[in-house]
Structures are given as structure tokens and as C-alpha cells.
N, C-alpha and C. Protein backbone atom coordinates (compact mmCIF):
# COMPACT_ATOMS: atom_id res chain seq x y z
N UNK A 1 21.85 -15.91 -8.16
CA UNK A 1 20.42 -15.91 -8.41
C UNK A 1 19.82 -14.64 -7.80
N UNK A 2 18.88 -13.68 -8.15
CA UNK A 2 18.40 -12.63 -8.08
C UNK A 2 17.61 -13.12 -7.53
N UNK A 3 17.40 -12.28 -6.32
CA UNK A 3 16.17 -12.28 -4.84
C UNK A 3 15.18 -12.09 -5.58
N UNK A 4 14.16 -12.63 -4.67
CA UNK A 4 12.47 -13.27 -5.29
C UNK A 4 12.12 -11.29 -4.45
N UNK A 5 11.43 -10.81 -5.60
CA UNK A 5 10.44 -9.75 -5.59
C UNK A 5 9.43 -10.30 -4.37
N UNK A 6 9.13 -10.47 -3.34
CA UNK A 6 8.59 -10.77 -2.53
C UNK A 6 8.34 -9.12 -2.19
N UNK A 7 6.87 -9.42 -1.45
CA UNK A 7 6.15 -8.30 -0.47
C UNK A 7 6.39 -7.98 1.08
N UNK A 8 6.52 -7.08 1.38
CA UNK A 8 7.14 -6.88 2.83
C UNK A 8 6.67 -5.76 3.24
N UNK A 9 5.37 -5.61 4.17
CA UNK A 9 4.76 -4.34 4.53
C UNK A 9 5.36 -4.00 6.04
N UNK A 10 5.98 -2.75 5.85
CA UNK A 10 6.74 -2.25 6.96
C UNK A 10 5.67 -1.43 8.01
N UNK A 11 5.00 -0.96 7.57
CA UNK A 11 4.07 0.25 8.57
C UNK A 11 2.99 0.57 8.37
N UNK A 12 1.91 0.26 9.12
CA UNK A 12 0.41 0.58 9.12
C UNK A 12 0.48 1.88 9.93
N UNK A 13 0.05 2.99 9.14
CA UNK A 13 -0.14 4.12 10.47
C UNK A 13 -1.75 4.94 9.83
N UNK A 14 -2.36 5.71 11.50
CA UNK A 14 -3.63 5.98 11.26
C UNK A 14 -2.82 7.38 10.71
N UNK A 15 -3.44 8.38 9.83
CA UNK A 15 -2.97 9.80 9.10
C UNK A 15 -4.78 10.32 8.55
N UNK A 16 -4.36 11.44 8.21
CA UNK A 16 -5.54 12.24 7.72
C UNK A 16 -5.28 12.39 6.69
N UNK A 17 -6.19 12.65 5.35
CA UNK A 17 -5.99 13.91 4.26
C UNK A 17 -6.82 14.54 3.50
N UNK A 18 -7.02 15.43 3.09
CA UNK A 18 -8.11 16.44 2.33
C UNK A 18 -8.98 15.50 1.08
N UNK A 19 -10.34 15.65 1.35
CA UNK A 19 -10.59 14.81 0.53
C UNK A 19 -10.84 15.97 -1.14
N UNK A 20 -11.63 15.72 -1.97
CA UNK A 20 -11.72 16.26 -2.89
C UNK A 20 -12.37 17.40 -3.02
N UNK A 21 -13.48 17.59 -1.89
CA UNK A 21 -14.41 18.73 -1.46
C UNK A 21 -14.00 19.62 -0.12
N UNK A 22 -12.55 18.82 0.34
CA UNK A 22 -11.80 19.97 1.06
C UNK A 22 -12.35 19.40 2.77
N UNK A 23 -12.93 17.78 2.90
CA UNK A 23 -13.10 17.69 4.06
C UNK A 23 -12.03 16.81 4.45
N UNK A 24 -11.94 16.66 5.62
CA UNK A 24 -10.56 15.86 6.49
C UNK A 24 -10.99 14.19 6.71
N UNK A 25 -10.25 13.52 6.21
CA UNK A 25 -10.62 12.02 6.17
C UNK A 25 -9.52 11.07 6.83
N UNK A 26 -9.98 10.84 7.72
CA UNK A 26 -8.96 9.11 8.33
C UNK A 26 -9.19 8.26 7.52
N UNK A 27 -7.81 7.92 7.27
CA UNK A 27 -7.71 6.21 6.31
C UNK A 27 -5.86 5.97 7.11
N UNK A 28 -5.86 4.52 6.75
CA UNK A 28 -4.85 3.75 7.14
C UNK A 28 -4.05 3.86 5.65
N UNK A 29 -2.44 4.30 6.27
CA UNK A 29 -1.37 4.16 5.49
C UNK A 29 -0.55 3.03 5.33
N UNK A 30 -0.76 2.22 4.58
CA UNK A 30 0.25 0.95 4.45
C UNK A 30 1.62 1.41 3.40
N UNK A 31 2.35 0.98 4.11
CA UNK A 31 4.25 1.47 3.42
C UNK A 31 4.73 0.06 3.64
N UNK A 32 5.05 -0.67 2.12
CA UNK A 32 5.49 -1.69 1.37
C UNK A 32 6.75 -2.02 0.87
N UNK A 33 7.05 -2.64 0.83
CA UNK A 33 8.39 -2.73 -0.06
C UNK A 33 8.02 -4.03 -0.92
N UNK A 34 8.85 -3.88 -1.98
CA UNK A 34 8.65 -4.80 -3.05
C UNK A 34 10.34 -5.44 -3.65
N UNK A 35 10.42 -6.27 -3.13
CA UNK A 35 12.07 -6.58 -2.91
C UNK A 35 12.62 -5.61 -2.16
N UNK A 36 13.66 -4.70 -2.69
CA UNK A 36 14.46 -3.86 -2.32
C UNK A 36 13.80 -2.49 -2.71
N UNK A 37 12.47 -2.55 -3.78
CA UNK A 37 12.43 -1.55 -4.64
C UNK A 37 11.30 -0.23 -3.54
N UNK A 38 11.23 0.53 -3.40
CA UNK A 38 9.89 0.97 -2.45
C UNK A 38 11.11 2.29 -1.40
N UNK A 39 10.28 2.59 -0.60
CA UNK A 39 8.76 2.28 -0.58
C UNK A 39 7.70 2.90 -1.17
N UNK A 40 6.81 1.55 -1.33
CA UNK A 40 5.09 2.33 -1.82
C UNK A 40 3.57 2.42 -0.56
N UNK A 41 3.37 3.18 -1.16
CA UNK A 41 2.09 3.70 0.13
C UNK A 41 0.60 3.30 -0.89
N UNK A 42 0.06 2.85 0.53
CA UNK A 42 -1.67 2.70 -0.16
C UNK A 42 -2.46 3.12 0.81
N UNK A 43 -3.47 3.80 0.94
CA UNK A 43 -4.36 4.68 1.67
C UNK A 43 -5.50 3.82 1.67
N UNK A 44 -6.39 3.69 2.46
CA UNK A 44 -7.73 2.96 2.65
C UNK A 44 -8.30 3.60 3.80
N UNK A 45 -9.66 3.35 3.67
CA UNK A 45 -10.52 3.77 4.69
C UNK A 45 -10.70 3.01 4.76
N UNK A 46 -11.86 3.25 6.54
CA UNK A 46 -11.77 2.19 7.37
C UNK A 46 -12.30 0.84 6.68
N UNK A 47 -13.39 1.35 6.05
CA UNK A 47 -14.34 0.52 5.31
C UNK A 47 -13.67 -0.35 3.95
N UNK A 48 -12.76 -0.13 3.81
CA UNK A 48 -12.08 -0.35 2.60
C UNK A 48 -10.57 -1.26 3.44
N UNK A 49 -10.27 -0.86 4.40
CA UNK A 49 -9.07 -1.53 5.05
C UNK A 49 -9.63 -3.15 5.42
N UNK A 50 -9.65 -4.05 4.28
CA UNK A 50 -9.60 -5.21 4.39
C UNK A 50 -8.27 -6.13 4.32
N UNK A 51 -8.18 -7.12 4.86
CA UNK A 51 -6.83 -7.63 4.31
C UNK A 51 -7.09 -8.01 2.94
N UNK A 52 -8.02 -8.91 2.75
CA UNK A 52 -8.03 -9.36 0.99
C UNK A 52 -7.82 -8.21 0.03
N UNK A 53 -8.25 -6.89 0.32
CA UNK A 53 -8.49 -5.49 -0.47
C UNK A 53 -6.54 -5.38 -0.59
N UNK A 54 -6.15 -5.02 0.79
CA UNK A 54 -4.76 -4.70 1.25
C UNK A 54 -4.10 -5.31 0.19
N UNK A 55 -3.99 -6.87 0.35
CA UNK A 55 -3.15 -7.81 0.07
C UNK A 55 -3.41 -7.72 -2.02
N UNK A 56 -4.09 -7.45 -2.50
CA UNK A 56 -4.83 -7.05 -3.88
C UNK A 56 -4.19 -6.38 -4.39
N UNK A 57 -4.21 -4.59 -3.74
CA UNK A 57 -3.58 -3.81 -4.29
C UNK A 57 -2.41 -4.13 -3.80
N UNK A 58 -1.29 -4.58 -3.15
CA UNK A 58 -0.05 -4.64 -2.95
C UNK A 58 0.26 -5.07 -3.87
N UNK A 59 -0.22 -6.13 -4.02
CA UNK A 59 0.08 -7.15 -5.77
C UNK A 59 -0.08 -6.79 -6.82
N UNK A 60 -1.00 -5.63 -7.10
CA UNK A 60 -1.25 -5.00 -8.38
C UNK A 60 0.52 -4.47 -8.18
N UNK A 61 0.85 -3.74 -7.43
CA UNK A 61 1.83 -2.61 -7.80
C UNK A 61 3.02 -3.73 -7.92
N UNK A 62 3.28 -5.38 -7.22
CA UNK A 62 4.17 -6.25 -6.91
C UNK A 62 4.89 -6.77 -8.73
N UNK A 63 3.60 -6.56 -8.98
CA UNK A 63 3.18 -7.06 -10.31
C UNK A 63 3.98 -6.47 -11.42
N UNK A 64 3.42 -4.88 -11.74
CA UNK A 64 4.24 -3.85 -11.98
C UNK A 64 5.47 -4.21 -12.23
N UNK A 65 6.23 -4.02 -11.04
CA UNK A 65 7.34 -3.84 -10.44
C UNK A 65 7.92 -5.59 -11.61
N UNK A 66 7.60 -6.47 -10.79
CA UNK A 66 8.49 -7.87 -11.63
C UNK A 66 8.50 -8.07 -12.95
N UNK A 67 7.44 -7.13 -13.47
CA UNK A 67 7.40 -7.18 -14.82
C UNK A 67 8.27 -6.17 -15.41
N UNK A 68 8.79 -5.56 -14.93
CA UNK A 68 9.82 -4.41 -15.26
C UNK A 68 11.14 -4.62 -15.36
């Protein structure tokens, strides 16, 4: 029987990156795995680093992935 695609977030880390107008932005890096398949990264600011938000997009990409 083939392992359940289950979610497994390995690493929250604080990082910077250039925003679109060239200014420097803190957001939280979440690094995922999706079964075996990964890893995938999702960026959020602070304001945006919710768990319900987190847990949302993980599943969008979880989603993806099992349907493949």
C-alpha cells in the first residue's frame, strides 16, 4: 500500500527578500514536505503568517501533488 501524501513542515525560519520596488522585507519561510515529494517553501509576512493561511496554502500545493 502506497504511503498517505500526508504534510510534514520541517522549518520555520525568519529570512529577508527584495520586494518588487527593490525594498528589503521580513517574512517567515515555511519548508514542507509532501510525502516524500519536496521540499516546498512558502513565504508570508508577519501579517499574513497565520496558521489557518499556513495550513491553506500547504494544501493547495498537497493537493497538486496527490492529484498527480
Amino acid at each position: 500500500m502506497a504511503e498517505p501524501l500526508t504534510i510534514e513542515t520541517r522549518r520555520i525560519s525568519d529570512v529577508t527578500r527584495l520586494t518588487k520596488y527593490g525594498d528589503i522585507q521580513s517574512v517567515k519561510r515555511v519548508e514542507f514536505m509532501v510525502g516524500h515529494h519536496g521540499p516546498f517553501y512558502l513565504e508570508f509576512t508577519a501579517a499574513e503568517f497565520i496558521p489557518e493561511k499556513v495550513k491553506a496554502a500547504q494544501e493547495a500545493i498537497a493537493s497538486t501533488i496527490r492529484g498527480l
